[in-house]
C-alpha atoms as a PDB file:
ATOM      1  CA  UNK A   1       0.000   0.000   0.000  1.00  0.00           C
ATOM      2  CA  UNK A   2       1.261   3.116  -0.908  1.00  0.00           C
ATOM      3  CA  UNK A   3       0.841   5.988   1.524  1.00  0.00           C
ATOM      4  CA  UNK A   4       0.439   9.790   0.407  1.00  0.00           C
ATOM      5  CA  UNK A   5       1.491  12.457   2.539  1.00  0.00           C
ATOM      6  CA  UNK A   6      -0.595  15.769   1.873  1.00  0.00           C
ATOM      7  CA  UNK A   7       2.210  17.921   3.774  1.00  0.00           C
ATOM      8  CA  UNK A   8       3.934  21.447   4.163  1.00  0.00           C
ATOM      9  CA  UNK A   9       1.508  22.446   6.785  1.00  0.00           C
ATOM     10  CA  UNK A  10       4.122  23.064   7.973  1.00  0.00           C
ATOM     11  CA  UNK A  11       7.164  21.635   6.194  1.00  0.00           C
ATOM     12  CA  UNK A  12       8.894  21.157   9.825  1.00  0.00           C
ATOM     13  CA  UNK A  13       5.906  19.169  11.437  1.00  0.00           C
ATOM     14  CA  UNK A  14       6.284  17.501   7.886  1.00  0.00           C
ATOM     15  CA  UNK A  15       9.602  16.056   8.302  1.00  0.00           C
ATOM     16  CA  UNK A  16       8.861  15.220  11.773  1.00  0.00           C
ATOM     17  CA  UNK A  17       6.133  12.726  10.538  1.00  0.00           C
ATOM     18  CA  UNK A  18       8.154  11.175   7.706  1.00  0.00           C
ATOM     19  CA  UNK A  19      10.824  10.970   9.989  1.00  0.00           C
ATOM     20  CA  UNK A  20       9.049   9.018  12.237  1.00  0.00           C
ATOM     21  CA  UNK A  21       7.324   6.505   9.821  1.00  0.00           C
ATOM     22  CA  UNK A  22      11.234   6.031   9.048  1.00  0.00           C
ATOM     23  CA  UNK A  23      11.921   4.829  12.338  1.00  0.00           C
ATOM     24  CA  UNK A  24       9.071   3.219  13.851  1.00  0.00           C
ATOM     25  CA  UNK A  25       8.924   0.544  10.514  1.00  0.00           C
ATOM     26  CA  UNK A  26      10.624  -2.524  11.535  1.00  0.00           C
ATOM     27  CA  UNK A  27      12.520  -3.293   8.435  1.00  0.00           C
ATOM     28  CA  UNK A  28      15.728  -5.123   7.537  1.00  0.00           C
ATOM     29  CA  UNK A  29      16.792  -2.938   4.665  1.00  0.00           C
ATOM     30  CA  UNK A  30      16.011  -0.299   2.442  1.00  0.00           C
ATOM     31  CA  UNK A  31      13.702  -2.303   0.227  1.00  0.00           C
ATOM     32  CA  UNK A  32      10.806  -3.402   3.215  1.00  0.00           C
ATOM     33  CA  UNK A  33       9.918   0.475   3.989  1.00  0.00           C
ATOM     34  CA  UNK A  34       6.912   1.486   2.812  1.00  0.00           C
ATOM     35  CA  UNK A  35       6.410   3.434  -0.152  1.00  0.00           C
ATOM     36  CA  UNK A  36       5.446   6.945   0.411  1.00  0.00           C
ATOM     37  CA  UNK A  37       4.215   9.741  -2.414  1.00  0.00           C
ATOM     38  CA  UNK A  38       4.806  13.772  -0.812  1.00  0.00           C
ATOM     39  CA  UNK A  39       3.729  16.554  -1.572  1.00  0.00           C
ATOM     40  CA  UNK A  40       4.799  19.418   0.404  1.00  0.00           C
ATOM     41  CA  UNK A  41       2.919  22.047  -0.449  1.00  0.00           C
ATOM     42  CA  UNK A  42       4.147  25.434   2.183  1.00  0.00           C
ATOM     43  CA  UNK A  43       1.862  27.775  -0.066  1.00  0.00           C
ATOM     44  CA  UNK A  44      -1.513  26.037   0.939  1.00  0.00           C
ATOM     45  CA  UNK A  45      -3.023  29.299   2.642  1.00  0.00           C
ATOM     46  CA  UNK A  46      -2.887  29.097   6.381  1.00  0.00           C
ATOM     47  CA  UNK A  47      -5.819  26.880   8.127  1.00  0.00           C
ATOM     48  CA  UNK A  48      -6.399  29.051  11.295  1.00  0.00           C
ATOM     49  CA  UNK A  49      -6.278  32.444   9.813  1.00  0.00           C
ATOM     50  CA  UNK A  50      -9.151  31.242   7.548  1.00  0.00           C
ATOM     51  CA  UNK A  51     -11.187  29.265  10.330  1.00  0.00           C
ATOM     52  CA  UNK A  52     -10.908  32.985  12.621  1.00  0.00           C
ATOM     53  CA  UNK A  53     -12.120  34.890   9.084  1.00  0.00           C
ATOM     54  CA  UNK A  54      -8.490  36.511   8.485  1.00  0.00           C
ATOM     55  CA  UNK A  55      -7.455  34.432   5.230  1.00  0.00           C
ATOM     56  CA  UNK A  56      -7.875  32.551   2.298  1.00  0.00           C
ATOM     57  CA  UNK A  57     -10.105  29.444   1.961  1.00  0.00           C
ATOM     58  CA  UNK A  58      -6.931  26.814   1.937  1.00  0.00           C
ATOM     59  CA  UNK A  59      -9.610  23.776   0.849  1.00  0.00           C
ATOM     60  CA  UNK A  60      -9.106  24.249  -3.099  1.00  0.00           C
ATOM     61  CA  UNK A  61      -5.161  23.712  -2.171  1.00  0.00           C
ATOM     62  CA  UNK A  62      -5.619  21.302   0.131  1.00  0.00           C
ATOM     63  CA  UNK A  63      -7.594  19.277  -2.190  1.00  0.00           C
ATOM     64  CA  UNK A  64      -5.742  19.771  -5.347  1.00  0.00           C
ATOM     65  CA  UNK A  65      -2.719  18.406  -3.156  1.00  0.00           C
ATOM     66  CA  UNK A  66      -4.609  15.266  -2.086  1.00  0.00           C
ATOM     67  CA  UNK A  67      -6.112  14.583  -6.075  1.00  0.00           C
ATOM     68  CA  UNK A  68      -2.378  14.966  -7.092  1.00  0.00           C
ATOM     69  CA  UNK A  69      -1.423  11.952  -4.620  1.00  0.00           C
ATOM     70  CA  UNK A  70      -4.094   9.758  -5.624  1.00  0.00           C
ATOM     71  CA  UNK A  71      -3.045  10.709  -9.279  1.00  0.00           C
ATOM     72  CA  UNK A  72       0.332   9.449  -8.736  1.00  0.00           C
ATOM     73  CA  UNK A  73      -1.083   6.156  -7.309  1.00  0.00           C
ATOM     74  CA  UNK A  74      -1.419   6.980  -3.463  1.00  0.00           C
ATOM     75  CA  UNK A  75      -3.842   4.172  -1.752  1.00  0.00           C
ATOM     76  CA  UNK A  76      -4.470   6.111   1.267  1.00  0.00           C
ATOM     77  CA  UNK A  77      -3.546  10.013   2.428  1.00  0.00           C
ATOM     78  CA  UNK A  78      -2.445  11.387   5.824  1.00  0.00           C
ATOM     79  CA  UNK A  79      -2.494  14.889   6.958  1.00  0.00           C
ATOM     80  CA  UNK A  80      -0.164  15.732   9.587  1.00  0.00           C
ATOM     81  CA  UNK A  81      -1.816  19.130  10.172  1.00  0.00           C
ATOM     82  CA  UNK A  82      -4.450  19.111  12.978  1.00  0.00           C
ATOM     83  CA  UNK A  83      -6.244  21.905  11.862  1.00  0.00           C
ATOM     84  CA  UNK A  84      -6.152  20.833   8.279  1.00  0.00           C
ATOM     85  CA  UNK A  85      -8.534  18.436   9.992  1.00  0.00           C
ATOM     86  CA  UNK A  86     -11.561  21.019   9.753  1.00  0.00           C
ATOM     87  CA  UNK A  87     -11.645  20.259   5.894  1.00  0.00           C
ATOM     88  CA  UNK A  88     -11.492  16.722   5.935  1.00  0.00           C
ATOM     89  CA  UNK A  89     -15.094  16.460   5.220  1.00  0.00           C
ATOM     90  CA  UNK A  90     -14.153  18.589   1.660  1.00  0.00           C
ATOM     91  CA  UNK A  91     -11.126  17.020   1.000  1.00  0.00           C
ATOM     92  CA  UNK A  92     -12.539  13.076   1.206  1.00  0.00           C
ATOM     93  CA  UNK A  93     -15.353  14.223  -0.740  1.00  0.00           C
ATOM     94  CA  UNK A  94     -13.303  14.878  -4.258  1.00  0.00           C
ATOM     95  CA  UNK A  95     -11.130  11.488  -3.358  1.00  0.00           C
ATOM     96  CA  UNK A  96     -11.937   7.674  -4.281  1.00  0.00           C
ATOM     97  CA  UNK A  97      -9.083   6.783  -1.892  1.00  0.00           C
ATOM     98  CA  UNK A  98      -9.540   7.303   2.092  1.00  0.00           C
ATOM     99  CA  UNK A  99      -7.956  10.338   3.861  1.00  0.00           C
ATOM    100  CA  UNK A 100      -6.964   9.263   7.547  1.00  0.00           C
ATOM    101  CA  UNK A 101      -8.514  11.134  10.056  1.00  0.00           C
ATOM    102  CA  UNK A 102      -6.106  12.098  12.587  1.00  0.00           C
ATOM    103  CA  UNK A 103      -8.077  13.614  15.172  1.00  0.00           C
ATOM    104  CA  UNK A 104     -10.096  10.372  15.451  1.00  0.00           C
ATOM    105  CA  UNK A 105      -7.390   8.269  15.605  1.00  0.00           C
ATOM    106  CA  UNK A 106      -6.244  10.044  18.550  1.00  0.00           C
ATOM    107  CA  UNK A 107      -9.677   9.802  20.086  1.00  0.00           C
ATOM    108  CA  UNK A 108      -9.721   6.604  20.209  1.00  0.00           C
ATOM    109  CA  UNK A 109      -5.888   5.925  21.184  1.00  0.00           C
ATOM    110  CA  UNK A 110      -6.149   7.769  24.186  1.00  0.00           C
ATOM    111  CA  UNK A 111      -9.629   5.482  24.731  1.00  0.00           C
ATOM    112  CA  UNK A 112      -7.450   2.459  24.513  1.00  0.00           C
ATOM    113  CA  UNK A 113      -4.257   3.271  26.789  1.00  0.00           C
ATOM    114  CA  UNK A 114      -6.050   5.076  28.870  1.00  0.00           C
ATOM    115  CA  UNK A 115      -9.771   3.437  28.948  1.00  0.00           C
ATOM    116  CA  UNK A 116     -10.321   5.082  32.265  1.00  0.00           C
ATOM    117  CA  UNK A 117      -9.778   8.540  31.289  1.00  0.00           C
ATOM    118  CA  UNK A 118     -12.275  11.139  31.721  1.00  0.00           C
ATOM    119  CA  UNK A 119     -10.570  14.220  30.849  1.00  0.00           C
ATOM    120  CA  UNK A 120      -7.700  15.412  28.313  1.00  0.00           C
ATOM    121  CA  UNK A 121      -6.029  18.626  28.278  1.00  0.00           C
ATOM    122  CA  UNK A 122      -5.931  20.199  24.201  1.00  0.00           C
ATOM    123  CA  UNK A 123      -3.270  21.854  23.274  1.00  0.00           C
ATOM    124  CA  UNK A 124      -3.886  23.327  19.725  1.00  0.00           C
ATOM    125  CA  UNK A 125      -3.920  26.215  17.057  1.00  0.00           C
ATOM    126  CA  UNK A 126      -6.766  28.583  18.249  1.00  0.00           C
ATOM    127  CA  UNK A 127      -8.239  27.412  14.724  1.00  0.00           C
ATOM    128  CA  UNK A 128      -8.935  24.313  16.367  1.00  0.00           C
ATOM    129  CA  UNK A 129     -10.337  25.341  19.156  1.00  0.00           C
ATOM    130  CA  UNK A 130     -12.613  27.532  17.390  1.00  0.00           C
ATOM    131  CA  UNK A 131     -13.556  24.756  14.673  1.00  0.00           C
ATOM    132  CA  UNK A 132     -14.298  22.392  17.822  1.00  0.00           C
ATOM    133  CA  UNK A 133     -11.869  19.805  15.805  1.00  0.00           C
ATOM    134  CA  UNK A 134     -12.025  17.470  18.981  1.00  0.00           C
ATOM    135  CA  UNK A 135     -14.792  17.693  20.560  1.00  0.00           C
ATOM    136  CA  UNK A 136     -16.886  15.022  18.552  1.00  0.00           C
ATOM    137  CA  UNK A 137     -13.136  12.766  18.730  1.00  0.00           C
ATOM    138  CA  UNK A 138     -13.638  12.829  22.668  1.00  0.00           C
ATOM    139  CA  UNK A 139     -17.449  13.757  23.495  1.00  0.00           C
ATOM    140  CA  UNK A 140     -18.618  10.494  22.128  1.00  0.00           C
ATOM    141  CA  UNK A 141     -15.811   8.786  24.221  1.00  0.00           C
ATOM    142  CA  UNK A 142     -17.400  10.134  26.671  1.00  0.00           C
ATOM    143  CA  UNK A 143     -14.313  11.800  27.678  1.00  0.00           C
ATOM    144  CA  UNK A 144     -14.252  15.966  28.688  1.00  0.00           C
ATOM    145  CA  UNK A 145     -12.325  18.817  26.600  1.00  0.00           C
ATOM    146  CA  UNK A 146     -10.119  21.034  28.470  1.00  0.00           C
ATOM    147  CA  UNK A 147      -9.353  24.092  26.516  1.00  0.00           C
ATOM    148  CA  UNK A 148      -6.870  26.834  27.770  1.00  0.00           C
ATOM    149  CA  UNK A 149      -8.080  30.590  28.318  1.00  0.00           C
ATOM    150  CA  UNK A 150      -7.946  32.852  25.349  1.00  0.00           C
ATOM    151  CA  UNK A 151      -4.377  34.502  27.097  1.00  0.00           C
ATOM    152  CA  UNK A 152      -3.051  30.727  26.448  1.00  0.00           C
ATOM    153  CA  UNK A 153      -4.088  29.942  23.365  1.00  0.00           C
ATOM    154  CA  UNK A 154      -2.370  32.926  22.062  1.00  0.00           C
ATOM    155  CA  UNK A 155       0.725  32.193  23.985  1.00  0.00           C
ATOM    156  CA  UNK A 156       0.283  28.492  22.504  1.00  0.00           C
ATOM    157  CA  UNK A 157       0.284  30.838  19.335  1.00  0.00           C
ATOM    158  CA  UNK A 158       3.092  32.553  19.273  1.00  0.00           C
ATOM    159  CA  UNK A 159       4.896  28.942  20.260  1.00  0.00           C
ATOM    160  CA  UNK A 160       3.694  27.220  17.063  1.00  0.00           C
ATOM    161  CA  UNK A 161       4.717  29.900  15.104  1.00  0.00           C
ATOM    162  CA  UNK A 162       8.091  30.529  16.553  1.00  0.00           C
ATOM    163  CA  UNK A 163       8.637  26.938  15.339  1.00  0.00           C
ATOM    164  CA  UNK A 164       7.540  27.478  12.072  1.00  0.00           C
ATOM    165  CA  UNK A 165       9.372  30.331  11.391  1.00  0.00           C
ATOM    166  CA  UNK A 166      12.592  30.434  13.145  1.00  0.00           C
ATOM    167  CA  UNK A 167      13.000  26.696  15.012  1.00  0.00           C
ATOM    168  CA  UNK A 168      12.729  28.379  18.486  1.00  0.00           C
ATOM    169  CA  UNK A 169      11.565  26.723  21.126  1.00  0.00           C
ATOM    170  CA  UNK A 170       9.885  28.158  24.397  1.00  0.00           C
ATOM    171  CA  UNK A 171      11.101  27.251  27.878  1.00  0.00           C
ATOM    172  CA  UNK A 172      10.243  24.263  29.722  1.00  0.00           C
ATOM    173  CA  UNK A 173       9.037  26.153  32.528  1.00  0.00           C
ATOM    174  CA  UNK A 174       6.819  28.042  31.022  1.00  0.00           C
ATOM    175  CA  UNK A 175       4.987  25.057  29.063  1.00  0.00           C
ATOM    176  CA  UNK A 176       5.306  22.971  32.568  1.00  0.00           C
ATOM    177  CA  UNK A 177       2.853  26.206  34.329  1.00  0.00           C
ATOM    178  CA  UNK A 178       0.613  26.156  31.204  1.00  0.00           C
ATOM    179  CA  UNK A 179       0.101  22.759  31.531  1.00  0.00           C
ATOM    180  CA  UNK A 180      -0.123  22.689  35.189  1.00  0.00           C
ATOM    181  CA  UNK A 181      -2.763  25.574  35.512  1.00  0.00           C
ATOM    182  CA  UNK A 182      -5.398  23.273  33.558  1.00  0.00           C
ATOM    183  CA  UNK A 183      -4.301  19.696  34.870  1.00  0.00           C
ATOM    184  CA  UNK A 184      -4.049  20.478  38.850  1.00  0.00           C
ATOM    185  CA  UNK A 185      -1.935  18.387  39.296  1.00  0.00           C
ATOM    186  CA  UNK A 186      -3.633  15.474  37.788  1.00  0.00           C
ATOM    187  CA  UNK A 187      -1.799  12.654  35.437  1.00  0.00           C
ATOM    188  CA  UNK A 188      -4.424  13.247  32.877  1.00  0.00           C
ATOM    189  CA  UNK A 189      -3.736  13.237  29.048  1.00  0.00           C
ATOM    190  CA  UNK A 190      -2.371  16.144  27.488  1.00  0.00           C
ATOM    191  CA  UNK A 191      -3.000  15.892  23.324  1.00  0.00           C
ATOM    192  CA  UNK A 192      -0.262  17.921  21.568  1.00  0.00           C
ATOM    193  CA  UNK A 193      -2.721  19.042  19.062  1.00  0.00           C
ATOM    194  CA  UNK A 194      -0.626  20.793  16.029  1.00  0.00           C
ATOM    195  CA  UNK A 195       1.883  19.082  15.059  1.00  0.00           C
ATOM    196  CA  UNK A 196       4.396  21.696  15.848  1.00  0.00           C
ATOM    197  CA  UNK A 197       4.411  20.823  19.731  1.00  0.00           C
ATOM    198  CA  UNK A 198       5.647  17.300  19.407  1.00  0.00           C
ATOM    199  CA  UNK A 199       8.634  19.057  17.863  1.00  0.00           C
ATOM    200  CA  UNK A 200       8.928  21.262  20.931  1.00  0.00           C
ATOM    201  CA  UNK A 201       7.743  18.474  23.593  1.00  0.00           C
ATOM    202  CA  UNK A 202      10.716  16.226  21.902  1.00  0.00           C
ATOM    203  CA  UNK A 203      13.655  19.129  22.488  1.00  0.00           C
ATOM    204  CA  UNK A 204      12.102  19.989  25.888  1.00  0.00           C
ATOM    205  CA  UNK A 205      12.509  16.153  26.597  1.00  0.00           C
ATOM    206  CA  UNK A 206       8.932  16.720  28.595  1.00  0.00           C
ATOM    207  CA  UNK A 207       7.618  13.922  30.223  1.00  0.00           C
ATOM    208  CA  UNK A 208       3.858  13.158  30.794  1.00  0.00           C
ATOM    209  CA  UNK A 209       0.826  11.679  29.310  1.00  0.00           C
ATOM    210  CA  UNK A 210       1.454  13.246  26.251  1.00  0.00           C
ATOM    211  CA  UNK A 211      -0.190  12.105  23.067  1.00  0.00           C
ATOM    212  CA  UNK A 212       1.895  12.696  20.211  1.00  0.00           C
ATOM    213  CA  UNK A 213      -1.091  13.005  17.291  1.00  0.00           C
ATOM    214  CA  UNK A 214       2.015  13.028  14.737  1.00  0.00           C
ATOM    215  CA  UNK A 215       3.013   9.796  15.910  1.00  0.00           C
ATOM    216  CA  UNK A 216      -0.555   8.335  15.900  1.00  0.00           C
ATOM    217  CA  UNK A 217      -1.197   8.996  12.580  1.00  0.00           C
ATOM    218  CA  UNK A 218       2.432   7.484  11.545  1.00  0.00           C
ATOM    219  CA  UNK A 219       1.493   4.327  13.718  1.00  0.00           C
ATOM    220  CA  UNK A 220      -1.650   3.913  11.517  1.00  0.00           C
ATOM    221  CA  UNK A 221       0.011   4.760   8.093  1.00  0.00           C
ATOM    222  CA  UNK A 222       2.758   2.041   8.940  1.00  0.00           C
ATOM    223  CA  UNK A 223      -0.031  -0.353   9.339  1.00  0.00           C
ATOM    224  CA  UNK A 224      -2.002   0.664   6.287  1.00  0.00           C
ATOM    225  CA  UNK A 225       1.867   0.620   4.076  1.00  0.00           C
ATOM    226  CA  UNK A 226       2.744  -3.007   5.423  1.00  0.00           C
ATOM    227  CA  UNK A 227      -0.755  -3.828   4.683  1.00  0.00           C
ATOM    228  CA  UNK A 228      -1.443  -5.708   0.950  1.00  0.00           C
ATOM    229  CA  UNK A 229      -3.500  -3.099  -1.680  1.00  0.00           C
ATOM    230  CA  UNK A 230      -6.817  -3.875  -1.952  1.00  0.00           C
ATOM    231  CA  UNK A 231      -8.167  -5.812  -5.061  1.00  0.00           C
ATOM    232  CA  UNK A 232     -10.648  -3.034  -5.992  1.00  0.00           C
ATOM    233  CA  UNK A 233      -7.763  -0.185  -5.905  1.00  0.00           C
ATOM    234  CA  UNK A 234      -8.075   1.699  -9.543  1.00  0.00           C
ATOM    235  CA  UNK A 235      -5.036   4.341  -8.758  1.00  0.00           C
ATOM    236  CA  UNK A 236      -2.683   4.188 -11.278  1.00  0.00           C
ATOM    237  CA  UNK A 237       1.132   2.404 -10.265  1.00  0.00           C
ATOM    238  CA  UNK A 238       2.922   5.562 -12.615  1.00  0.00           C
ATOM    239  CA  UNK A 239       5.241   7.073  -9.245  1.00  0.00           C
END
């Protein structure tokens, strides 16, 4: 099976995910990776700036993008943008191939390691917040959403983009209070909910229930890539 990555969103959280299909595959050479198709597009406009009504619709890129991976003979895409995840609806629509849906496959991770859970800490983009891109993932889990104060989320902001644009990484003690002030205390699951943070988490060398929605979605694509192609598959074998 041949996995399509619908990427540059950003091209940093982008690596990060290829990186780790890389080294979670249990291979003996070169030759028993899976295949993988990219496209890493940076210029799809940006997903939260649209979702707060301060940008471009990024859907017709977005989906463009995913048509071009199925084109070149993709069997299944991932996204590893959690925001992206507000047009998934759009995007699937146009494809005969499946788009993985992150944000549910997180849902229902955190449902299996931690099947007693009844509350998880977000940490996102403030366009998913405002899209409510979990809520459904971990309402009918019958788990509860904590969402950080408006002062937070732009703090978690100004983080994300930091990455993005220069590599800079906040202090651990300042993500340790932010992360404090909403868990009390309590070893409850904290979802690193752009794929940005995982980058940050991993340098900070944090530790915690932290659920890594980058490597979720690689865990599932390695799956799907070891997995045979389905007899009904019409893509094309031309990559």
């Amino acid at each position: 099976m041949k996995l399509g990555i619908l990427g540059g969103m950003g091209p940093l959280a982008t690596a990060d995910f290829f990186k780790k299909i890389v080294q979670m595959t249990d291979v003996r050479s070169d030759q028993e990776h899976i295949r993988i198709l990219m496209d890493d597009n940076p210029q799809i406009p940006d997903r939260t700036a649209y979702i707060m009504g301060e940008g471009k619709d990024p859907t017709r890129a977005m989906v463009r993008s995913a048509l071009r991976l199925e084109f070149m003979g993709a069997d299944f895409v991932a996204i590893p943008c959690n925001t992206a995840h507000r047009f998934h609806s759009a995007i699937q629509s146009f494809l005969d191939i499946p788009v993985l849906n992150m944000v549910d496959l997180t849902g229902a991770y955190i449902k299996q390691v931690w099947p007693e859970t009844q509350k998880v800490l977000l940490l996102a983009t403030k366009g998913t917040y405002t899209a409510g891109i979990y809520n459904f993932a971990l309402n009918s889990r019958k788990m509860e959403l904590l969402v950080p104060s408006l002062e937070d989320q732009t703090l978690l902001m100004e983080w994300i983009y930091a990455v993005k644009s220069t590599g800079s990484i906040p202090d651990s003690e300042s993500v340790t209070r932010m992360i404090q002030t909403y868990t009390g205390g309590l070893n409850i699951p904290v979802i690193l909910g752009c794929t940005e943070l995982p980058v940050i988490f991993d340098a900070l060398k944090l530790e915690g229930r932290f659920v890594d929605t980058t490597h979720v979605l690689a865990e599932e694509c390695v799956k799907l890539g070891k997995s045979k192609p389905a007899l009904s598959s019409q893509n094309p074998d031309i990559a």
